[in-house]
Protein backbone atom coordinates (compact mmCIF):
# COMPACT_ATOMS: atom_id res chain seq x y z
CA UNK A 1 141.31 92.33 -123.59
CA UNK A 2 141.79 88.82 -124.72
CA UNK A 3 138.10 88.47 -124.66
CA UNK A 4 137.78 90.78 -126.77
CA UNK A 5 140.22 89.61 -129.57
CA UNK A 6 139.18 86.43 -129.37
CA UNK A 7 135.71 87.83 -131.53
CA UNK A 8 137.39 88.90 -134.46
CA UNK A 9 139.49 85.34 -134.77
CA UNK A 10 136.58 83.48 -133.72
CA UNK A 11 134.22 85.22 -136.95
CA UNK A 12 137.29 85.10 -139.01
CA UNK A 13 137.52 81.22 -138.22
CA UNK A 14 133.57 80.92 -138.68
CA UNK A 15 133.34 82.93 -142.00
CA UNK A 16 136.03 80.87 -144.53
CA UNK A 17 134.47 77.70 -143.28
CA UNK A 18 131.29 78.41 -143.64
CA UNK A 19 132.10 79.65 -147.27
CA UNK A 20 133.69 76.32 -147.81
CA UNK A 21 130.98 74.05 -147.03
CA UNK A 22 128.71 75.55 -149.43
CA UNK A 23 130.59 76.21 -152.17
CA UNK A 24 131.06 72.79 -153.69
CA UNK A 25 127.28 72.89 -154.22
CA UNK A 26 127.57 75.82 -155.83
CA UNK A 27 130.37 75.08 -157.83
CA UNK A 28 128.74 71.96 -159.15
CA UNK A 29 125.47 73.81 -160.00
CA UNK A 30 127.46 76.58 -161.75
CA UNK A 31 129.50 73.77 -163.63
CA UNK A 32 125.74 72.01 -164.63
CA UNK A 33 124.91 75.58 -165.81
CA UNK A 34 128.49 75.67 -168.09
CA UNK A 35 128.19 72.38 -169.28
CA UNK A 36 124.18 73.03 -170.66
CA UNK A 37 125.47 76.44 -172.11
CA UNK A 38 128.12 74.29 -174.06
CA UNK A 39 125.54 71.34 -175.17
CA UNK A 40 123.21 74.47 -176.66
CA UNK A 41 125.78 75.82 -178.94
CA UNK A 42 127.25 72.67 -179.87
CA UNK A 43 124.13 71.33 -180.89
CA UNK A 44 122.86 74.68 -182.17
CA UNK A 45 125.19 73.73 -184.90
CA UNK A 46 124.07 70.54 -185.94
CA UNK A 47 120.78 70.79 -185.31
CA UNK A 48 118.31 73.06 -188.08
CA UNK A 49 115.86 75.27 -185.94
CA UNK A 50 117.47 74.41 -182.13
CA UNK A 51 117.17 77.31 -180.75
CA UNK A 52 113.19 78.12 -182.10
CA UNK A 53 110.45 78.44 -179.33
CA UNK A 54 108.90 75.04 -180.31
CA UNK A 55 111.99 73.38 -179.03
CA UNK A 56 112.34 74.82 -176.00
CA UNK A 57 108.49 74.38 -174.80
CA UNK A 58 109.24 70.98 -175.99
CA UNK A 59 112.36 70.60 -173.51
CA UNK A 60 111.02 72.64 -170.64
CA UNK A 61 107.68 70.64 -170.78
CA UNK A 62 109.33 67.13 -170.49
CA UNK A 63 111.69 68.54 -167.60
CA UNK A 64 109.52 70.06 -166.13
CA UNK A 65 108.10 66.11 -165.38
CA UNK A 66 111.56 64.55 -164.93
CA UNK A 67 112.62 67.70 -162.52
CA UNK A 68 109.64 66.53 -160.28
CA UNK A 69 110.64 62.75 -160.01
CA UNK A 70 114.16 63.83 -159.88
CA UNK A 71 113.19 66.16 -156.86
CA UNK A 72 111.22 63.14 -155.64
CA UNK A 73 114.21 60.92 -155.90
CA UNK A 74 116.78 63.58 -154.15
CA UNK A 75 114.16 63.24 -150.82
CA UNK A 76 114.83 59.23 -150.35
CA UNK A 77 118.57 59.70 -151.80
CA UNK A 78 119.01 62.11 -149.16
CA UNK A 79 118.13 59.55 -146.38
CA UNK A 80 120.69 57.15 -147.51
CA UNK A 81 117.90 55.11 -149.66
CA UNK A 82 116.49 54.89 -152.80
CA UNK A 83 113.22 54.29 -154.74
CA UNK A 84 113.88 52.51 -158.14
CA UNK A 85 109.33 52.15 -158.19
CA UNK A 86 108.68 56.11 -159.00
CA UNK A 87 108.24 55.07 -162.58
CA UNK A 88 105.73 52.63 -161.99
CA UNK A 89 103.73 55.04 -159.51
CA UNK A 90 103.66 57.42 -162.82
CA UNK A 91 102.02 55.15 -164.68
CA UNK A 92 99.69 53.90 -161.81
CA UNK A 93 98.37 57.53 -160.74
CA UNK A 94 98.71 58.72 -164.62
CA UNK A 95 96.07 55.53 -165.31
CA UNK A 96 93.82 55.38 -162.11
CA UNK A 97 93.90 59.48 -162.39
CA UNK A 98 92.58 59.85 -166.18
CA UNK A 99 90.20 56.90 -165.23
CA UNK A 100 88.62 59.06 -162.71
CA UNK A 101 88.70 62.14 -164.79
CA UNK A 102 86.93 59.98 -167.54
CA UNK A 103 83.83 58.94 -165.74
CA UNK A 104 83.84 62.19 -163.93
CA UNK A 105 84.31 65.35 -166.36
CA UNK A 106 83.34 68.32 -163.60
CA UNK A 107 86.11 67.67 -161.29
CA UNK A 108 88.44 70.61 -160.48
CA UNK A 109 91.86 70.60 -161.30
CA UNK A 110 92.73 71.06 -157.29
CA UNK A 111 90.58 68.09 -156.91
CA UNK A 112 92.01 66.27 -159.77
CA UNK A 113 95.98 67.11 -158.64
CA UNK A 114 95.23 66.03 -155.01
CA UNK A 115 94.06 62.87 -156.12
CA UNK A 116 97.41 61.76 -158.16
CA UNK A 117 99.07 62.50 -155.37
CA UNK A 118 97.03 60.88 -153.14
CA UNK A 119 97.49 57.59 -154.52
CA UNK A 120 101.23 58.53 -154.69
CA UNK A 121 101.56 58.95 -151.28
CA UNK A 122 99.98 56.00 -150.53
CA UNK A 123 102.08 53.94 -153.02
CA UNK A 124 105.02 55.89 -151.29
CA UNK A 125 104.12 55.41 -147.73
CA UNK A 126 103.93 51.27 -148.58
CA UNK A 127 107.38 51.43 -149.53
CA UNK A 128 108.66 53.80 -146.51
CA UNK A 129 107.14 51.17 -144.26
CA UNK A 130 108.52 48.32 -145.40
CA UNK A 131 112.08 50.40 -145.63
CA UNK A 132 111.76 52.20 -142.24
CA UNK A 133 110.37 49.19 -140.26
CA UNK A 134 110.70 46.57 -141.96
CA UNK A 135 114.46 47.07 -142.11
CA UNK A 136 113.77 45.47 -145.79
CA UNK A 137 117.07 47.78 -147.83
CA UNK A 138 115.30 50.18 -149.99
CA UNK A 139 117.08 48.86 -153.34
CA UNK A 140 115.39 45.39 -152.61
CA UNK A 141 112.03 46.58 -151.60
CA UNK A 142 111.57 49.61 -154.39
CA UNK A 143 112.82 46.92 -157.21
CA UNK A 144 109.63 44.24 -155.99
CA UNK A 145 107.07 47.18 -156.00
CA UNK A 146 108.05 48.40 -159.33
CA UNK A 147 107.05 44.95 -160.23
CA UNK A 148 104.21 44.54 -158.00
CA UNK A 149 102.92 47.98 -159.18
CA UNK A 150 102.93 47.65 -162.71
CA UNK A 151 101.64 44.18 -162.34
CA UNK A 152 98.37 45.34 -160.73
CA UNK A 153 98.26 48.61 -163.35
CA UNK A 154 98.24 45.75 -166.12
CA UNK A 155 95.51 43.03 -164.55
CA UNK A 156 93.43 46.27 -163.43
CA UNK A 157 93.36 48.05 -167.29
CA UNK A 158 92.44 44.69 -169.13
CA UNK A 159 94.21 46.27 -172.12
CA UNK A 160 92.04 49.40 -172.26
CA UNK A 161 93.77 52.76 -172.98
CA UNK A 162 92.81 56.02 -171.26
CA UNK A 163 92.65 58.54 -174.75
CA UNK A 164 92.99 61.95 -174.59
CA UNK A 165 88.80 62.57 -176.15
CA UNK A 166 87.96 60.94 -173.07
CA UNK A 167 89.30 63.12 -170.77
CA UNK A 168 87.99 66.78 -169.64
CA UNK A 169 89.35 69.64 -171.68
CA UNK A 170 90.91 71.69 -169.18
CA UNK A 171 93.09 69.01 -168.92
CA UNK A 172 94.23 68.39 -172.79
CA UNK A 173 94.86 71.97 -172.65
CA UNK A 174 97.07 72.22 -169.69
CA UNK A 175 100.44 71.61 -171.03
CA UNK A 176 99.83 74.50 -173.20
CA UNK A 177 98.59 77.05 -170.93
CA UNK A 178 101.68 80.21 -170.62
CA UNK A 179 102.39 82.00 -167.59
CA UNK A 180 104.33 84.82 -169.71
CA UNK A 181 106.17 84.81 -172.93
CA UNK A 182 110.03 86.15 -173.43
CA UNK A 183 110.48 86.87 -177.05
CA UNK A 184 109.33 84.13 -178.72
CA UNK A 185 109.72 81.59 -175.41
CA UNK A 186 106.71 80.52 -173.80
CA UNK A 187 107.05 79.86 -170.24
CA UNK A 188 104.05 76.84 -170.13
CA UNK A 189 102.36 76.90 -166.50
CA UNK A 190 103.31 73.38 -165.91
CA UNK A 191 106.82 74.60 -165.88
CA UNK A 192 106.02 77.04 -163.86
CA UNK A 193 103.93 74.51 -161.20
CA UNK A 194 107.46 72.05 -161.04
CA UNK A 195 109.50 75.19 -160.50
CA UNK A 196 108.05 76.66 -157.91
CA UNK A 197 107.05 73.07 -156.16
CA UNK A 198 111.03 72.68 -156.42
CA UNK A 199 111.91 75.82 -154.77
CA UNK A 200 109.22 75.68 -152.05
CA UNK A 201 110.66 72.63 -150.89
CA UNK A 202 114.49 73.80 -151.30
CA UNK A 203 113.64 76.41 -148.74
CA UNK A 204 111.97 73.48 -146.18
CA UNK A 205 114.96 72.19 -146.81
CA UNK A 206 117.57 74.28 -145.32
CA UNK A 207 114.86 76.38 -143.28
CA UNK A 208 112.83 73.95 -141.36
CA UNK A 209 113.57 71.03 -138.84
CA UNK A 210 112.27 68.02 -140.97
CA UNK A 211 115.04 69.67 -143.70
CA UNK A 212 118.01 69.19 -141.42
CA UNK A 213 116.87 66.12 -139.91
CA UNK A 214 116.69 64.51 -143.40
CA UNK A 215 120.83 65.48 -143.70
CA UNK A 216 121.66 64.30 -140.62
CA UNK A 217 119.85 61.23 -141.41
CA UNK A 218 121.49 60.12 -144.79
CA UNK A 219 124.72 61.58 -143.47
CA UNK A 220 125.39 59.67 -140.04
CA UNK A 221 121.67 57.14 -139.43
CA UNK A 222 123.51 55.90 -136.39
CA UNK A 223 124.33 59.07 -135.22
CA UNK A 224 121.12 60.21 -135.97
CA UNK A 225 119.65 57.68 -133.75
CA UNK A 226 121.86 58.08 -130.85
CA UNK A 227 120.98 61.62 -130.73
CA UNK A 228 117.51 61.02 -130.19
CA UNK A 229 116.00 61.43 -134.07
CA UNK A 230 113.33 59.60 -135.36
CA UNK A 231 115.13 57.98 -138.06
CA UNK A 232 112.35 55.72 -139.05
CA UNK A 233 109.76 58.68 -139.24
CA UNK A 234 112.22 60.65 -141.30
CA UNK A 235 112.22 58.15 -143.66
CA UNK A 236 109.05 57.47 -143.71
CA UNK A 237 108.00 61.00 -144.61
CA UNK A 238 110.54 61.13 -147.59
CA UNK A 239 109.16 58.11 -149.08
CA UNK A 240 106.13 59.68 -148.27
CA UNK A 241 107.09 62.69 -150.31
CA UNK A 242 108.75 60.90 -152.87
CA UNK A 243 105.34 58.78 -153.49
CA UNK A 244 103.32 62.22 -153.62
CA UNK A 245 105.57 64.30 -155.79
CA UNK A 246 105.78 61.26 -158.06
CA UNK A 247 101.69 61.28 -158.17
CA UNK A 248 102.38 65.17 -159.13
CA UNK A 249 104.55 63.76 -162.00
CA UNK A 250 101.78 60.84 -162.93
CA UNK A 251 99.22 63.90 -163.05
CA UNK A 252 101.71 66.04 -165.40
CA UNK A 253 102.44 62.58 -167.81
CA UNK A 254 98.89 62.26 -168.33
CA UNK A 255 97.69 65.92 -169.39
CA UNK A 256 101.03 66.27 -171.73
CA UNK A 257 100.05 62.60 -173.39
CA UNK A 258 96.88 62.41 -172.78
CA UNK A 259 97.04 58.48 -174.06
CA UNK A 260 97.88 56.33 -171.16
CA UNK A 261 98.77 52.74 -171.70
CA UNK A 262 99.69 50.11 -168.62
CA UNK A 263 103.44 51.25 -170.28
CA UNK A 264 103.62 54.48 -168.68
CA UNK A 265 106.00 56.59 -167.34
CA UNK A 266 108.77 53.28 -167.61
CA UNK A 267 112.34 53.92 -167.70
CA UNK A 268 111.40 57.43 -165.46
CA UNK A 269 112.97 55.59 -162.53
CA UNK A 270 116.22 55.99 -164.47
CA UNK A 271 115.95 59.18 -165.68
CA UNK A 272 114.91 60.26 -161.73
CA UNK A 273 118.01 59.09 -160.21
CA UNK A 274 120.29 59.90 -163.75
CA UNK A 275 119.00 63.74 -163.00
CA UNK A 276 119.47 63.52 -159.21
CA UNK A 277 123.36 62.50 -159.05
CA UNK A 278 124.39 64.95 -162.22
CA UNK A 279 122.87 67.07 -160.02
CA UNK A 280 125.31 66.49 -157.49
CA UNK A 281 123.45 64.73 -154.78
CA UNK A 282 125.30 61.99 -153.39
CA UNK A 283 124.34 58.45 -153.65
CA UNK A 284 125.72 58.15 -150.66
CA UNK A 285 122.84 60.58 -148.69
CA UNK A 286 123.36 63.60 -146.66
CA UNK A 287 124.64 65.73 -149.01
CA UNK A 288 122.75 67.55 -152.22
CA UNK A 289 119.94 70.32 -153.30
CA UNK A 290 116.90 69.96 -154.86
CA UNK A 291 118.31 72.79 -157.02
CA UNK A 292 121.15 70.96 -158.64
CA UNK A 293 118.54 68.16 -159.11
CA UNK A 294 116.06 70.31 -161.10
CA UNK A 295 119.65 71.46 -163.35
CA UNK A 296 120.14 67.75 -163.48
CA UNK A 297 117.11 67.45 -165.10
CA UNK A 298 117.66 70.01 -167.62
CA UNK A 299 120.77 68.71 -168.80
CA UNK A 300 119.07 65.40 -169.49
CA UNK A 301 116.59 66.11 -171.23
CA UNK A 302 118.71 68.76 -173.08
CA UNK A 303 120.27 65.84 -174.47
CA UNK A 304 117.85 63.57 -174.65
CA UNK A 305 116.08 65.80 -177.18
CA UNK A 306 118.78 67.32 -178.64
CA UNK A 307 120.14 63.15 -179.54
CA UNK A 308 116.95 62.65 -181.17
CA UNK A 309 117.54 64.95 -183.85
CA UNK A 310 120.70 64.04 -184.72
CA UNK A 311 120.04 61.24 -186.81
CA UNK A 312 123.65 59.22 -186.70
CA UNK A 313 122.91 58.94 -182.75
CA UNK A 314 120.42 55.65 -182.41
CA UNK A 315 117.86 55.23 -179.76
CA UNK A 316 120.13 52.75 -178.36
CA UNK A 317 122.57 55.16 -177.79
CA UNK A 318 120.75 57.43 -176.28
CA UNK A 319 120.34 55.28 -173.14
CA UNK A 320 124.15 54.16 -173.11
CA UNK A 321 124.83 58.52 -172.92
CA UNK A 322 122.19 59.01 -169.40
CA UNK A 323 124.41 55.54 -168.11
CA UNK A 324 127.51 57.20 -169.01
CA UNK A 325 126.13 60.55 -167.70
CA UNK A 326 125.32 58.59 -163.94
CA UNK A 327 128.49 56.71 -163.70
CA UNK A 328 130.65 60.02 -164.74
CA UNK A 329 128.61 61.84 -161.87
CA UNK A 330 128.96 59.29 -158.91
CA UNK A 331 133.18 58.95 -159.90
CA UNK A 332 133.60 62.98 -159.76
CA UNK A 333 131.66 63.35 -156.77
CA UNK A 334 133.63 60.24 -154.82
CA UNK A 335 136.73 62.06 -156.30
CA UNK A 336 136.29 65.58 -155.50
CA UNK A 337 134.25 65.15 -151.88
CA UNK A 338 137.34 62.95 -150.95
CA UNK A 339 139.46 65.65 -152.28
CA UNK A 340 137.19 68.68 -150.54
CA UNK A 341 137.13 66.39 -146.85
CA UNK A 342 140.56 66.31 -147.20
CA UNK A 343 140.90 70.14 -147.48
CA UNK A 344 138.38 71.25 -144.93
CA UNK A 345 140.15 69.02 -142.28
CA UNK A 346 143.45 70.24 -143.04
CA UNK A 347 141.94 74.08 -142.87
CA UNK A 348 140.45 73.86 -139.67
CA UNK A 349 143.38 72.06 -138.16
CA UNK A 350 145.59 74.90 -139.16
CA UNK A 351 142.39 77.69 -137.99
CA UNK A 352 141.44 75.89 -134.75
CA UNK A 353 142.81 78.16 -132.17
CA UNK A 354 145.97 76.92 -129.94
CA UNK A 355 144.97 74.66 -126.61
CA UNK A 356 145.60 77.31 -123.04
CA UNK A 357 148.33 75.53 -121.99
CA UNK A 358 150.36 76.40 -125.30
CA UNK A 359 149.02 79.60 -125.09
CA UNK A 360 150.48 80.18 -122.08
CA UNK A 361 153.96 79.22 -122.85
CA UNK A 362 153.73 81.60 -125.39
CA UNK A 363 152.92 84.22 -123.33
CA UNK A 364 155.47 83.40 -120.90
């Protein structure tokens, strides 16, 4: 009979815990969701024409490129690392990718996309290597090839400019082709392309192997190790990943532009991780979605163009809001995951069932 009544305690202990670890995820997706409701209407009001179709194609397209590097950036965050060089692997697959498309004006889109991120993963894997194996921290070796990469992308261009006449016209006319239209919203296919890219990988996430191994890695690498976990594959792959899915980005910057310069896709590497921790993942690894990274995203560039129609905000500015925007994120997540540890040890002390010995007594 005790058997038996230990079941219902033993789901009743299971269920609220479980329920706790996943909703402050959920809570700080659903706040990310409230606080981009609140930027529409309050800029709604400022703003002539906010809430016309133009704008928002003109705000999903640009996320929809951010949302990928941010997505990127969440896969090496999540390992405890961090690549500051996704910007300059935009601009090198953007360049090298419309340079190929140039001299060679028959090649399918597949073709084309597989390419950029190609090059991305090799760009990616360098970095991984030197991270995983060369025990080189990721800060230090990301910050040399962001150097190193843009570097080459400048003595390999000679000051020539990839222009949009040049380049097949499937491609111009990608950033404009719509999946569906709501109202007078057009839902652009390269929206749609990041979207689903994001989810797919979400559900490897949480679903597959690789997924939890990634946690377990930016949560505890020690750990990790001692349980038998190839830490430096793990990594590995995520740069890996991050490299590719930046390549994906480098291949969306050049059909929405269309002009590449040895300039592009700079200041992305901010934007990447700016999008990643408002989306709650922690800086710290082990603990975030891809989900909250692609909301991240939104809110950024919400406000990024949103700021550049209010003419008393300067450029300047504009930077100074996505810095205020990370360090606001990274103090509220150190606050409140302090806060939410605290709680969930507390809880389970007071759940955990009583040791035999006192249970005896008791009965006695």
């Amino acid at each position: 009979m005790s058997g038996t009544a230990a079941r219902p305690v033993e789901r009743a202990e299971n269920g609220p815990r479980r329920r706790l670890r996943v909703r402050p995820e959920r809570l700080r997706e659903l706040s990310l969701l409230a606080v981009i409701g609140v930027s529409v209407i309050v800029f709604s009001r400022f703003v002539d024409n906010y809430l016309s179709g133009s704008f928002f194609n003109r705000v999903t397209t640009s996320m929809a490129i951010t949302a990928v590097l941010a997505v990127a950036q969440t896969l090496v965050i999540l390992t405890r690392n961090i690549d500051l060089s996704v910007g300059s692997i935009v601009g090198v697959t953007a360049y090298l990718t419309g340079e190929y498309l140039a001299a060679h004006q028959t090649t399918a889109p597949l073709l084309a996309v597989g390419l950029a991120m190609l090059l991305g993963c090799v760009l990616g894997l360098l970095n991984g290597t030197l991270v995983a194996y060369g025990r080189v921290p990721a800060i230090i070796v990301t910050l040399g090839t962001l150097a190193i990469y843009r570097t080459w992308l400048i003595d390999h261009a000679e000051s020539r400019t990839i222009t949009a006449d040049s380049l097949p016209t499937w491609l111009v006319e990608f950033p404009q082709r719509t999946v569906m239209s709501l109202g007078g919203l057009d839902i652009r296919l390269v929206l749609a392309v990041a979207v689903l890219v994001i989810l797919a990988l979400q559900v490897a996430l949480g679903r597959l192997r690789w997924g939890r191994w990634v946690y377990a890695v930016g949560s505890n690498p020690d750990a990790a190790r001692q349980e038998g976990l190839p830490v430096e594959r793990i990594t590995l792959g995520a740069f890996a990943m991050c490299g590719a899915l930046s390549g994906l980005a480098g291949f969306m910057f050049l059909s929405r532009f269309g002009t590449i310069t040895v300039a592009a896709g700079q200041g992305l590497e901010l934007a990447s991780v700016a999008a990643a921790v408002v989306g709650g993942v922690s800086i710290l690894g082990g603990s975030g979605t891809l989900v909250g990274a692609l909301l991240g995203a939104l809110l950024i560039d919400l406000l990024e163009q949103s700021l550049v129609r209010v003419p008393e905000v300067s450029e300047f500015w504009r930077d100074a809001v996505l810095g205020a925007l990370i360090l606001l994120a990274i103090a509220s997540d150190l606050a409140i995951g302090k806060r939410l540890r605290r709680f969930w040890t507390s809880t389970s002390r007071r759940r955990s069932p009583q040791p035999p010995e006192r249970e005896a007594k008791t009965d006695a």
